[in-house]
N, C-alpha and C. Protein backbone atom coordinates (compact mmCIF):
# COMPACT_ATOMS: atom_id res chain seq x y z
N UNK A 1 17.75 64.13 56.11
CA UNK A 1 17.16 62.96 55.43
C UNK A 1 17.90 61.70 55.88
N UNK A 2 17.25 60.52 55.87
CA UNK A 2 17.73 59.54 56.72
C UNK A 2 18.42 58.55 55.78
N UNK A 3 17.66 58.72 54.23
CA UNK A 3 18.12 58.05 52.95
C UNK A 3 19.68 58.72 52.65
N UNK A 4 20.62 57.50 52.50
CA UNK A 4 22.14 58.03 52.65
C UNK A 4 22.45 57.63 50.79
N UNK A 5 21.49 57.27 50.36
CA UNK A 5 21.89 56.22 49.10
C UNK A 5 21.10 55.88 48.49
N UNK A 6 20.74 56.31 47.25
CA UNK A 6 19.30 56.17 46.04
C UNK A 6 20.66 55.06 45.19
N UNK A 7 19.68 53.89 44.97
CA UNK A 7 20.03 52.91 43.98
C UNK A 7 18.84 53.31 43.24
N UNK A 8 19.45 52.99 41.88
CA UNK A 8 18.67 53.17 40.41
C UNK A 8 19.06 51.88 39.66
N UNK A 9 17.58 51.47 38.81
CA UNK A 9 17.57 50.28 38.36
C UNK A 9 18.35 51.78 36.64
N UNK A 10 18.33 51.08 35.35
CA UNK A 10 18.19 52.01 34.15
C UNK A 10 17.26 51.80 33.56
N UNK A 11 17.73 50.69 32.69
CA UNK A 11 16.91 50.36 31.48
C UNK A 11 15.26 50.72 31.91
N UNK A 12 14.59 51.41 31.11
CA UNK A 12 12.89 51.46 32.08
C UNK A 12 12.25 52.52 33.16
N UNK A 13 13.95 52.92 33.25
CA UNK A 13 13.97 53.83 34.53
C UNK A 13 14.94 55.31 34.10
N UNK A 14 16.21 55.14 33.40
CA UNK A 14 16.59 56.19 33.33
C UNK A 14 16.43 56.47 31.84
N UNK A 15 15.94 55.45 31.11
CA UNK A 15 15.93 55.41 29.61
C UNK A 15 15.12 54.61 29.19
N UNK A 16 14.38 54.61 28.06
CA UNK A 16 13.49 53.72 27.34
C UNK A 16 14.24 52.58 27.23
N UNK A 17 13.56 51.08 26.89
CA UNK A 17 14.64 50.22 26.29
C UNK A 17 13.63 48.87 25.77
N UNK A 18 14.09 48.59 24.81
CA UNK A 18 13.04 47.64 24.50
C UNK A 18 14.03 46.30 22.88
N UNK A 19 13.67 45.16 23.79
CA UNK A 19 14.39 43.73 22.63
C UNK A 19 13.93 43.93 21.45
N UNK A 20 12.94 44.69 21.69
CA UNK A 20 12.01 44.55 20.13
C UNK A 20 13.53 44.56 18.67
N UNK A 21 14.20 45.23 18.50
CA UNK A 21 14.65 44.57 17.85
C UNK A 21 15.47 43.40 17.69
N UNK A 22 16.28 43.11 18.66
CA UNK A 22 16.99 41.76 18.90
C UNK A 22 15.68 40.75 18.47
N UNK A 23 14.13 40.68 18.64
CA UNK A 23 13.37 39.92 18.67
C UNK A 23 13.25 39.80 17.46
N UNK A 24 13.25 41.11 16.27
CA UNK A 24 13.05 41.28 14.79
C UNK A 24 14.30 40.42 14.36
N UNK A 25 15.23 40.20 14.97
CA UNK A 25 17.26 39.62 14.32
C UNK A 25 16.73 38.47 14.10
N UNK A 26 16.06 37.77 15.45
CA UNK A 26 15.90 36.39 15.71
C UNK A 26 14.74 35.93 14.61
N UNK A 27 13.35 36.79 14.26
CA UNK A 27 12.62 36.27 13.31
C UNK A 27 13.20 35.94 11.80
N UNK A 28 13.99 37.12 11.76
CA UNK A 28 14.79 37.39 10.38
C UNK A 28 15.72 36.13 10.29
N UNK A 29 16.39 35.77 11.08
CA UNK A 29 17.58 34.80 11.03
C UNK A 29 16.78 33.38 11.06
N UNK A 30 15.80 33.05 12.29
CA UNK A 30 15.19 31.83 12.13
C UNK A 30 13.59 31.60 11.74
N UNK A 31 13.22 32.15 10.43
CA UNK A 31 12.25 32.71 10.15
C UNK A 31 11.00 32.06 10.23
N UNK A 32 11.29 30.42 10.82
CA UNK A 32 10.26 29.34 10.96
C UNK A 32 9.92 29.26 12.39
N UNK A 33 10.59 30.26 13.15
CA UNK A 33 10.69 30.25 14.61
C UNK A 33 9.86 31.45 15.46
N UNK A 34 8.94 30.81 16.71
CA UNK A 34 8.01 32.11 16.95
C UNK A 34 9.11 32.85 17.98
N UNK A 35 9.12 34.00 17.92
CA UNK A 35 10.20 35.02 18.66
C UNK A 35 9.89 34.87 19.92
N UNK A 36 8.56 35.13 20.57
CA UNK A 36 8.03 34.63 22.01
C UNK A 36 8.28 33.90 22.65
N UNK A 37 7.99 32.59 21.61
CA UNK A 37 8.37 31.36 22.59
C UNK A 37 9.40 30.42 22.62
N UNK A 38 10.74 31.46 21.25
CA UNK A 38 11.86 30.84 21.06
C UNK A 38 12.63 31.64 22.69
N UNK A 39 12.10 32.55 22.73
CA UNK A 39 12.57 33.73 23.73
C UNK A 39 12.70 33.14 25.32
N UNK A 40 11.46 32.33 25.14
CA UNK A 40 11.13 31.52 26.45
C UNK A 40 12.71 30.50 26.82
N UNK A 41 12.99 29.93 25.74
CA UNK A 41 13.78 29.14 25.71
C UNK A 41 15.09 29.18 25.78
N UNK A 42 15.64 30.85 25.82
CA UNK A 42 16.88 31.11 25.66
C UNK A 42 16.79 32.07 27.03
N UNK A 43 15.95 31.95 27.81
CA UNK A 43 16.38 33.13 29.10
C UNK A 43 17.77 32.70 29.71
N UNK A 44 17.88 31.04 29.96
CA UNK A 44 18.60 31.07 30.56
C UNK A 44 20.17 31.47 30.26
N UNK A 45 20.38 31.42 29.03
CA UNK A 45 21.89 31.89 28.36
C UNK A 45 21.84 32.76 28.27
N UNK A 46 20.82 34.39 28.02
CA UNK A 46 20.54 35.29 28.47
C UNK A 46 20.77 35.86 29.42
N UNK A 47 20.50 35.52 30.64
CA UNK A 47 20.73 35.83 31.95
C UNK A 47 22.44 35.27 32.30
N UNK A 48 22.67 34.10 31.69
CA UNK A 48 23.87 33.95 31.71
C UNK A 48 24.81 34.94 31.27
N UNK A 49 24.64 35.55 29.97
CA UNK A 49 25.36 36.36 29.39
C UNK A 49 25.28 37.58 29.95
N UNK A 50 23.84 38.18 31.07
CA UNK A 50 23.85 39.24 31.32
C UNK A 50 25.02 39.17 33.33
N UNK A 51 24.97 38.15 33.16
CA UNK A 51 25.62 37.99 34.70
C UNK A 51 27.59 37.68 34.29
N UNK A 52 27.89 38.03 32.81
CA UNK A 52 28.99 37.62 32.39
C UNK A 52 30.05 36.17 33.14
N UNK A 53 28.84 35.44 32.33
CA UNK A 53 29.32 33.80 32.41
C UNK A 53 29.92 33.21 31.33
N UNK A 54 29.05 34.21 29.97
CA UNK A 54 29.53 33.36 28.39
C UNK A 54 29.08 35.07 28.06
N UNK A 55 29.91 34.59 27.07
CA UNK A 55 30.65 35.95 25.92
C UNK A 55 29.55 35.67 25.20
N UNK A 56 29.59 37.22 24.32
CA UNK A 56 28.45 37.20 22.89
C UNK A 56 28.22 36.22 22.18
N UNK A 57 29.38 35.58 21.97
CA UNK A 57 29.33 34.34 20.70
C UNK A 57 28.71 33.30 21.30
N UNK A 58 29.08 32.78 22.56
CA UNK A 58 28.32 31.79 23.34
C UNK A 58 26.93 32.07 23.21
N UNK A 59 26.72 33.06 23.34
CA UNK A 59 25.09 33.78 23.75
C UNK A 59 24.19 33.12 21.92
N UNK A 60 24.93 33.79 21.68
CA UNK A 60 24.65 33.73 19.74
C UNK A 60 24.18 32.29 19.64
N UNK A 61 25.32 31.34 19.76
CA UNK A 61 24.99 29.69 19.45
C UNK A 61 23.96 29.26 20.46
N UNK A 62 23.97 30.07 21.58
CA UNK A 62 23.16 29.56 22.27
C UNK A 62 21.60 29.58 21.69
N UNK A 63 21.67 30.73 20.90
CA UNK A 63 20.07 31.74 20.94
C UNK A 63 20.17 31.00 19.42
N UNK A 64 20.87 31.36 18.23
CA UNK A 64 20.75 30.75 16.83
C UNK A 64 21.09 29.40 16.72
N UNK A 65 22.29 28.57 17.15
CA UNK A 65 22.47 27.38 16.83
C UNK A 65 23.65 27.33 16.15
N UNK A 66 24.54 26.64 16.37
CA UNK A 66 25.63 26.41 16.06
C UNK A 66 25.98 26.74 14.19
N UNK A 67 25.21 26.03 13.57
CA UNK A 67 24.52 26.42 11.69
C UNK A 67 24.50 27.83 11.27
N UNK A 68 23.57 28.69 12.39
CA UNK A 68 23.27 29.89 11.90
C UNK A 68 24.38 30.83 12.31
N UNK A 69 25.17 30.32 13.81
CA UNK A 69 26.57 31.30 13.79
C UNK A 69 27.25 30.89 12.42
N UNK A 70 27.63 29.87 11.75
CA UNK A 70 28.51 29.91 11.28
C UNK A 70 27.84 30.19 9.53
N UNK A 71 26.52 30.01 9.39
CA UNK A 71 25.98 30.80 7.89
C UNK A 71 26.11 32.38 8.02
N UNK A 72 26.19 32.71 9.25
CA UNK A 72 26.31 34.51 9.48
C UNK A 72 27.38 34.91 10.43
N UNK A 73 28.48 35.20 9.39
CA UNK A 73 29.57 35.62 10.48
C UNK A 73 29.66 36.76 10.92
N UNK A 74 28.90 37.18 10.52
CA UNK A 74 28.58 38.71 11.41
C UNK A 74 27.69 38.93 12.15
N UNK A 75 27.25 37.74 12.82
CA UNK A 75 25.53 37.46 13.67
C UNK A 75 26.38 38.49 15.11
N UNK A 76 27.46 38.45 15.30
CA UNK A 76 27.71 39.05 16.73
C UNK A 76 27.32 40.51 16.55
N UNK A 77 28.23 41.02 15.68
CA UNK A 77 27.89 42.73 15.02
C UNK A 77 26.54 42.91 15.26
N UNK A 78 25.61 42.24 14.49
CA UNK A 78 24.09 41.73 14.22
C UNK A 78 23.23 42.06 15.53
N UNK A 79 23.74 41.24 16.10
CA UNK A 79 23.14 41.03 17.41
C UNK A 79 23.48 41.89 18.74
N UNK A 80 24.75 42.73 18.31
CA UNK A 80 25.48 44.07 19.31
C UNK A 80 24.30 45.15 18.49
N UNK A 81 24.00 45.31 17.56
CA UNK A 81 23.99 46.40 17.08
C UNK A 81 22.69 46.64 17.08
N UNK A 82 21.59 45.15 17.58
CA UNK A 82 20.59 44.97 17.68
C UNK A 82 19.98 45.60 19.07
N UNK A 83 20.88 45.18 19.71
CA UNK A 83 20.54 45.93 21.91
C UNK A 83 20.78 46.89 21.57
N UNK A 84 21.76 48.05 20.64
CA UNK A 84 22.14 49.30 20.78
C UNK A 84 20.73 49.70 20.78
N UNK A 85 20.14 48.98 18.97
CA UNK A 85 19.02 49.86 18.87
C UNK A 85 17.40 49.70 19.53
N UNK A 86 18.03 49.11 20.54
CA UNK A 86 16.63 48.83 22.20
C UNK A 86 16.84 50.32 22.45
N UNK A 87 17.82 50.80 22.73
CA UNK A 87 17.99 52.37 23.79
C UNK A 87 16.90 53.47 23.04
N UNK A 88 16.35 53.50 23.54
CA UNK A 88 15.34 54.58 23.57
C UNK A 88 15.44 56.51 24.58
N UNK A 89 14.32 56.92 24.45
CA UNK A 89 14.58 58.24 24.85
C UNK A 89 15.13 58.54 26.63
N UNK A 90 15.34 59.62 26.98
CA UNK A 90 15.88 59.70 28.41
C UNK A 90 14.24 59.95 29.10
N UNK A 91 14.19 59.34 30.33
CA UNK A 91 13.32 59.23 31.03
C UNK A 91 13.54 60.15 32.30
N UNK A 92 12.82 61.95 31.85
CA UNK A 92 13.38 63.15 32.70
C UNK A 92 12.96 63.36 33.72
N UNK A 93 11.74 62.78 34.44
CA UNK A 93 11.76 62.61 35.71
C UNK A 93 12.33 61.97 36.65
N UNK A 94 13.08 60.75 35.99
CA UNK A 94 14.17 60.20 36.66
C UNK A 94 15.47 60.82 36.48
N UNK A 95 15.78 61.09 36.02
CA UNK A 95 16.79 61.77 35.55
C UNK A 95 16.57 63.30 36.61
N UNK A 96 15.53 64.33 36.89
CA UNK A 96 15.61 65.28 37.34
C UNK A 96 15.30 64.75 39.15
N UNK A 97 14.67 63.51 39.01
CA UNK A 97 14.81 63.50 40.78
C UNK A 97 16.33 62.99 41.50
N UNK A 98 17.21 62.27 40.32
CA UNK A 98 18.42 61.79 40.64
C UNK A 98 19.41 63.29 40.71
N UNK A 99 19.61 64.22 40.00
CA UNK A 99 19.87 65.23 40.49
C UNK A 99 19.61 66.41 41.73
N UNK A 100 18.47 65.82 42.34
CA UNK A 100 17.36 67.06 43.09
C UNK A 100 18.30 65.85 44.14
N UNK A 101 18.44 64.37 43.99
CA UNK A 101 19.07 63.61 45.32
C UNK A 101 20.64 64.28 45.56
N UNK A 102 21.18 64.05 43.82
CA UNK A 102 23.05 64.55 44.55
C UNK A 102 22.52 65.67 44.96
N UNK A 103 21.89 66.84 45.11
CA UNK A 103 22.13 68.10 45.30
C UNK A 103 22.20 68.39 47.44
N UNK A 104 21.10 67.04 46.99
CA UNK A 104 20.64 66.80 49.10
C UNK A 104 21.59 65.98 49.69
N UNK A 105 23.10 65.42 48.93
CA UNK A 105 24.00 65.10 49.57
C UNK A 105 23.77 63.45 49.66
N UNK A 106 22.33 62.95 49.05
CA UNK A 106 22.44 61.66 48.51
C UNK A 106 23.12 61.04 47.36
N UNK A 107 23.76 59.89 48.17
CA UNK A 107 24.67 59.06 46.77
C UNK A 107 23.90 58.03 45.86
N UNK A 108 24.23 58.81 44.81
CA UNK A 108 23.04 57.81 43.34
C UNK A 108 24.43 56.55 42.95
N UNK A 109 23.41 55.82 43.10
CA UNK A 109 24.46 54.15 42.70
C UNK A 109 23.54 53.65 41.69
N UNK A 110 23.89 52.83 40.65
CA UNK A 110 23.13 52.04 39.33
C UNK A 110 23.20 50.50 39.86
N UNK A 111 22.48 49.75 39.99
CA UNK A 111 22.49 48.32 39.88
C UNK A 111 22.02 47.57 38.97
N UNK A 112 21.90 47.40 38.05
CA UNK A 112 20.98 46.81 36.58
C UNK A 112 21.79 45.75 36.21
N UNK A 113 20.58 44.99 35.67
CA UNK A 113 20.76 43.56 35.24
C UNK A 113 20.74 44.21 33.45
N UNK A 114 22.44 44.11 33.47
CA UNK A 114 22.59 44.96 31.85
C UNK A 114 23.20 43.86 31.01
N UNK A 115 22.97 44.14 29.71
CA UNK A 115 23.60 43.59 28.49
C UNK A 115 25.02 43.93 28.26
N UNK A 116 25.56 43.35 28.73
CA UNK A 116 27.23 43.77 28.08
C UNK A 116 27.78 44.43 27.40
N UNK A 117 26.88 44.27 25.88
CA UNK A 117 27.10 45.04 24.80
C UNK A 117 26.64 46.38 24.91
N UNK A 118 26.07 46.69 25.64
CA UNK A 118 26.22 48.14 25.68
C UNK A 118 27.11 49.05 26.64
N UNK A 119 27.75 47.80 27.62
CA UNK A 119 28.57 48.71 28.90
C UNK A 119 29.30 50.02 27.93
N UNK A 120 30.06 49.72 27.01
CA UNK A 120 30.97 51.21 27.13
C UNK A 120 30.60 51.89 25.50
N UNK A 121 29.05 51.52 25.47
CA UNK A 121 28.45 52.38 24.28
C UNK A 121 28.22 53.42 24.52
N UNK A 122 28.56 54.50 24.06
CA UNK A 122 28.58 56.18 23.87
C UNK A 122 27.16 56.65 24.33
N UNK A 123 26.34 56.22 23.52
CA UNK A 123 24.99 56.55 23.22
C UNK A 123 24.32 56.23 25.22
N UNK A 124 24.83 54.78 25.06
CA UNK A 124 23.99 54.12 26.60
C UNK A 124 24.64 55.09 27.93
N UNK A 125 26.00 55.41 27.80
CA UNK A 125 26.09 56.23 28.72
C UNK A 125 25.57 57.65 29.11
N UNK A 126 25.17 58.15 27.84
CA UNK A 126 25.48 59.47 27.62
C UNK A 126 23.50 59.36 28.40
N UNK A 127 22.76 58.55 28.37
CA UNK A 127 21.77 58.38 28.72
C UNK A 127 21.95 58.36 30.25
N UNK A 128 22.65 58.30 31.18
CA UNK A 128 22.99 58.12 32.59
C UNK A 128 23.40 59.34 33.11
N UNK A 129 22.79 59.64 33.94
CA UNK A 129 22.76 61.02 34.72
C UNK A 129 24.30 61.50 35.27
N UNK A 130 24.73 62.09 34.61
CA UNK A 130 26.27 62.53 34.82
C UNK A 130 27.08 62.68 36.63
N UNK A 131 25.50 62.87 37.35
CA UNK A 131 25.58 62.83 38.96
C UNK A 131 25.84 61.38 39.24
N UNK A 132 25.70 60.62 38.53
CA UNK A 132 26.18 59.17 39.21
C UNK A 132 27.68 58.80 38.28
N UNK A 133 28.74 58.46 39.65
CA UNK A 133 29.48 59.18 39.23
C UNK A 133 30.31 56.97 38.76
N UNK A 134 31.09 56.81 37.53
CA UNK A 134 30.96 55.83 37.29
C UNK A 134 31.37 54.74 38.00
N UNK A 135 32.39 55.16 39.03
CA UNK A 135 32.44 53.79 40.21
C UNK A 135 31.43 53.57 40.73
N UNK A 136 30.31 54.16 40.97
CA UNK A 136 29.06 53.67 41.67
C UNK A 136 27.92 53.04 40.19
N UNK A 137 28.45 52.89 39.32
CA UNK A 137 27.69 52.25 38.47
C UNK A 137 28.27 50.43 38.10
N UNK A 138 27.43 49.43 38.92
CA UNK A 138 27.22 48.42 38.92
C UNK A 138 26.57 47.34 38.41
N UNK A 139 26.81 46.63 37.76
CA UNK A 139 25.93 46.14 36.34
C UNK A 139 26.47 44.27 36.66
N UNK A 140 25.49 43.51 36.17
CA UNK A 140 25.12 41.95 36.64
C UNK A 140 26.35 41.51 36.69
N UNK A 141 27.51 41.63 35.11
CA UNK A 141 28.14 40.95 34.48
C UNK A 141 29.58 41.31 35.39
N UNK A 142 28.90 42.71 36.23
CA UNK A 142 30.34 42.80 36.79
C UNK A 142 30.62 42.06 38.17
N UNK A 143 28.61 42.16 38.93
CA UNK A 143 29.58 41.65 40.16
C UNK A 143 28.49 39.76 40.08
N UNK A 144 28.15 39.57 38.94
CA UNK A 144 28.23 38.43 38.53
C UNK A 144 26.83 37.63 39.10
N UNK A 145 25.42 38.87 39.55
CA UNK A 145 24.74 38.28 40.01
C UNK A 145 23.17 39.36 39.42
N UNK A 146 22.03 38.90 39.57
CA UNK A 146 21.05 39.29 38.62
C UNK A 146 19.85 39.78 39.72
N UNK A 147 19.39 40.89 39.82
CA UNK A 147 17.77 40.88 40.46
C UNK A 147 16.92 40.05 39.99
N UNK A 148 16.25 39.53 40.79
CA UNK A 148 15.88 39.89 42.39
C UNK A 148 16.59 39.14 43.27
N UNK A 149 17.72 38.17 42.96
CA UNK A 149 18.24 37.57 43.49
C UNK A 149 18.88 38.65 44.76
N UNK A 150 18.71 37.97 46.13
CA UNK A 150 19.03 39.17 47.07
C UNK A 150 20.75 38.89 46.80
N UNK A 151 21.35 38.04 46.63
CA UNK A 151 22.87 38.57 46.33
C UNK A 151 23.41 39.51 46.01
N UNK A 152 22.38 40.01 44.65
CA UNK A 152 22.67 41.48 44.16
C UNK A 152 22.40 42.36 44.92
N UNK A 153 21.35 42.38 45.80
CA UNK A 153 21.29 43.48 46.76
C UNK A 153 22.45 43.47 47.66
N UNK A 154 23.04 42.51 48.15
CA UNK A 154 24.08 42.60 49.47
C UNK A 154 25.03 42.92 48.53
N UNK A 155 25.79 42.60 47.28
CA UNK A 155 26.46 42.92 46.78
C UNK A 155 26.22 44.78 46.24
N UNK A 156 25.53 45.31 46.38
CA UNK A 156 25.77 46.43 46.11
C UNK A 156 25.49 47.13 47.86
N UNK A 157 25.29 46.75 48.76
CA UNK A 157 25.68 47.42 50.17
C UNK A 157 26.89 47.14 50.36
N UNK A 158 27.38 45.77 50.18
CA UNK A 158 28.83 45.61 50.64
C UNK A 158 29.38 46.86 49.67
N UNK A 159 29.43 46.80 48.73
CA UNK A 159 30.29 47.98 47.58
C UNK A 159 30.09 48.90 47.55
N UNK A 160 28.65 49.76 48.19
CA UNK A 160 28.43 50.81 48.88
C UNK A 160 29.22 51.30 50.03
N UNK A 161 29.07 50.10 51.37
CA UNK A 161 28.97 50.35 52.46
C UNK A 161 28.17 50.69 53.49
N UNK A 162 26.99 51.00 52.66
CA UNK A 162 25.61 51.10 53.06
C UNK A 162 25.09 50.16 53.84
N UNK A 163 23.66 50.62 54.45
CA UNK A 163 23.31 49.72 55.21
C UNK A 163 21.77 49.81 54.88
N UNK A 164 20.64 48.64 54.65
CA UNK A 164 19.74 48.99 53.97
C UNK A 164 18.74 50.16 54.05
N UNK A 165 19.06 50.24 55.49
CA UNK A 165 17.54 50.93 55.67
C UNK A 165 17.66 52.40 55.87
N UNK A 166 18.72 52.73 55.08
CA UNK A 166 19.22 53.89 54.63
C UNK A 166 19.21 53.99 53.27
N UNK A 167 19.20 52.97 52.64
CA UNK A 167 18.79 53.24 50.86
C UNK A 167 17.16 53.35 50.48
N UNK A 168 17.11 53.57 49.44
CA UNK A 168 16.31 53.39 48.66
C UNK A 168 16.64 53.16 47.38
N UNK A 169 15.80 52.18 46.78
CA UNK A 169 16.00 51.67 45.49
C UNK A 169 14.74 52.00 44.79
N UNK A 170 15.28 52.11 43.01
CA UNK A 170 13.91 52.85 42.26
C UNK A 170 13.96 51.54 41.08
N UNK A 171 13.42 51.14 40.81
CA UNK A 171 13.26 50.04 39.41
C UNK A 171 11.74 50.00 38.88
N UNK A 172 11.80 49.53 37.97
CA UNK A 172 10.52 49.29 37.19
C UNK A 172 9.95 48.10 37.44
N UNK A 173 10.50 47.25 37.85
CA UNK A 173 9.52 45.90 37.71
C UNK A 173 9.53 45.81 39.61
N UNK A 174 8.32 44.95 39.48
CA UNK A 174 8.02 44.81 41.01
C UNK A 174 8.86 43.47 42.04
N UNK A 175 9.10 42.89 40.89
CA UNK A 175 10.00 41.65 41.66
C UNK A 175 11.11 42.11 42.14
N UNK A 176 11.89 42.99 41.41
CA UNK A 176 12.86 43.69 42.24
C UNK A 176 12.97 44.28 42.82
N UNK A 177 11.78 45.06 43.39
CA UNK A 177 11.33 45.77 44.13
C UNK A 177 11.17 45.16 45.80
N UNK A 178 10.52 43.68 45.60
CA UNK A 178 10.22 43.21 46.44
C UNK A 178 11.50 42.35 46.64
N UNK A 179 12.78 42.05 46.02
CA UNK A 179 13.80 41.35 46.06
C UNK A 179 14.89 42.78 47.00
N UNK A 180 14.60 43.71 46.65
CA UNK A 180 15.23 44.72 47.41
C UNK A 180 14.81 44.98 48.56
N UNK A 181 13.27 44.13 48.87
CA UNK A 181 12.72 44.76 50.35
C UNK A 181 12.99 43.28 51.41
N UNK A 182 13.68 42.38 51.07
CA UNK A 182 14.07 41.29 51.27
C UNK A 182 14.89 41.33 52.07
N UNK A 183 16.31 42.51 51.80
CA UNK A 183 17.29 42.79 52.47
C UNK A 183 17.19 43.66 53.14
N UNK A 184 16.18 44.51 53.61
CA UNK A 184 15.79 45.70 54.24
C UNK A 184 15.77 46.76 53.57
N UNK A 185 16.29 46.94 52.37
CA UNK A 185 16.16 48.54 51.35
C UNK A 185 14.54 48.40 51.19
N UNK A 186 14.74 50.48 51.14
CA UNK A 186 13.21 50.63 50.99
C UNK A 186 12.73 50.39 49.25
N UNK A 187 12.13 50.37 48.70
CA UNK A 187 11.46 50.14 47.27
C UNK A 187 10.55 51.06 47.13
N UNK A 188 10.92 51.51 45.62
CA UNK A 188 9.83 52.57 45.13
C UNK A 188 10.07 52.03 43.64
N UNK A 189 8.45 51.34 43.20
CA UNK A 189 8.33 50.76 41.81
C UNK A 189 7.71 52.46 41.24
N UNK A 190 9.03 52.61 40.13
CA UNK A 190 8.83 53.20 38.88
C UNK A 190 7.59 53.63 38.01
N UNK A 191 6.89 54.41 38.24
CA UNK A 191 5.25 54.56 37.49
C UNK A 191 5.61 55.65 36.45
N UNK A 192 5.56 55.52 35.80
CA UNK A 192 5.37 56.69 34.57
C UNK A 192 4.49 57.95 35.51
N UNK A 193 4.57 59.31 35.59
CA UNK A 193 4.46 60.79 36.52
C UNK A 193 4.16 60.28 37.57
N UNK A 194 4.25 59.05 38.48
CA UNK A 194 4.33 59.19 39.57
C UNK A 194 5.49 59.01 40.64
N UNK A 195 6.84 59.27 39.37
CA UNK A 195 7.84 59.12 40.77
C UNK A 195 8.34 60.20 42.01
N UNK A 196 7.87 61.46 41.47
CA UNK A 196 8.08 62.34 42.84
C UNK A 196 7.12 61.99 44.15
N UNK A 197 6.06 61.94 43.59
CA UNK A 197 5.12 61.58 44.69
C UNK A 197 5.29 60.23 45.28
N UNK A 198 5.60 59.31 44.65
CA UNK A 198 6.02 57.27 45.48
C UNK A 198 6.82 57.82 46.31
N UNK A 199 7.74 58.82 45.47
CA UNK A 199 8.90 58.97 46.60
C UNK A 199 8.87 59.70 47.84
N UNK A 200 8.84 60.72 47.93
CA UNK A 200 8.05 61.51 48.70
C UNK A 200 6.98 60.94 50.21
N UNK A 201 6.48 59.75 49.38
CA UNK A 201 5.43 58.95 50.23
C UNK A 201 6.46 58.23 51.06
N UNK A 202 7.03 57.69 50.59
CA UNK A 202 7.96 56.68 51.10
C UNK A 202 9.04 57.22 52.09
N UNK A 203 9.65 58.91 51.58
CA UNK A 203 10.49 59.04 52.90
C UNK A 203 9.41 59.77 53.46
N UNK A 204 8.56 59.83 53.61
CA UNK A 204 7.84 60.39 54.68
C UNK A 204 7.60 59.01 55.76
N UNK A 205 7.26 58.11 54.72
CA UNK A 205 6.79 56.72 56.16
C UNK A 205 7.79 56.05 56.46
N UNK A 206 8.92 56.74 56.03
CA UNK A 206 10.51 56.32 57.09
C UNK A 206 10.82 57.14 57.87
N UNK A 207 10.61 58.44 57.54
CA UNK A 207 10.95 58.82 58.78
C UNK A 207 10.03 59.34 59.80
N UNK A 208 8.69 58.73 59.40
CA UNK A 208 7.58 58.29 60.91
C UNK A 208 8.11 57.36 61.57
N UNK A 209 8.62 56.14 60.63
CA UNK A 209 9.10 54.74 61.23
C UNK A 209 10.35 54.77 61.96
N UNK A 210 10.95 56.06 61.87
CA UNK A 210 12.41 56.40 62.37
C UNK A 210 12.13 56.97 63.61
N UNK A 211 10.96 57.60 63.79
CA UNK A 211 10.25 58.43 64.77
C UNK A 211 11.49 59.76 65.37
């Protein structure tokens, strides 16, 4: 096989995950406020916080307002305990093709644009395929940069060693997909029962293209 290196997005991919409640914190706390389009308004301290620029509390005043950190001093707890309960069920076809890869002598690496608050939660790990082994698990806040931005892609070949057109990358959304095919990695967007077969498709038309 010519693939030396499966990158895995998570959230979506190795596990359910969903704001829905962080979105319920924010109605509850600013109850005159639409969650959607307050949501619109806070990506960017969001993404900040997920690329570890500003700490929880920053994130907090950013997202509630200086008033509501300090009427709720437990908005951080609040708001940690809120992403925990995003994690949803394990997603076993990803999970059983990332094993079927270590077994073929491919190296599984994580790149995800993650929430902080869950890096060293019990629950969020225990959701990550025990074959990826945790130095190869790479997350925004650590090397300080976000998909689809191709930085993140060169930043996880440089820290690989890899070279693209020997990886393949698996994620759910298509922008990163196409932010990974930017740098030469191959892309396979995430379908609910169709990831053996994308995949499958895909090293087959590499290694036609390898001839």
């Amino acid at each position: 096989m010519s693939i030396k290196v499966c990158i895995w997005d998570v959230g979506g991919v190795f596990y359910d995950y969903s704001l829905e409640p962080f979105l319920e914190l924010l109605q509850a706390i600013l109850p005159n406020t639409d969650p959607a389009s307050h949501w619109e308004s806070i990506t960017a301290p969001f993404d900040h916080y997920m690329m570890g620029k500003i700490n929880l509390l920053h994130f907090c005043k950013s997202t509630f307002g200086d008033h509501a950190v300090s009427a709720y001093p437990d908005i951080e707890d609040n708001v940690r305990k809120a992403f925990i309960e995003g994690l949803g069920t394990p997603i076993l076809e990803c999970h059983d093709l990332a094993q079927e890869f270590y077994q073929q002598g491919v190296r599984n690496v994580l790149l995800t644009n993650a929430i902080p608050a869950l890096a060293d939660h019990s629950e969020a790990t225990t959701l990550i395929p025990e074959c990826i082994q945790p130095s190869d698990r790479f997350t925004s806040f650590e090397i300080g940069e976000l998909k689809p931005n191709e930085a993140a892609y060169h930043a996880i070949l440089m820290r690989t060693e890899a070279v693209g057109k020997n990886c393949i990358f698996i994620d759910d959304k298509q922008e990163n997909i196409d932010g990974a095919r930017q740098v030469g990695i191959h892309g396979v967007r995430y379908k609910k029962g169709k990831l053996a077969e994308d995949v499958k498709k895909t090293l087959s038309e590499i290694a036609k293209a390898s001839g």
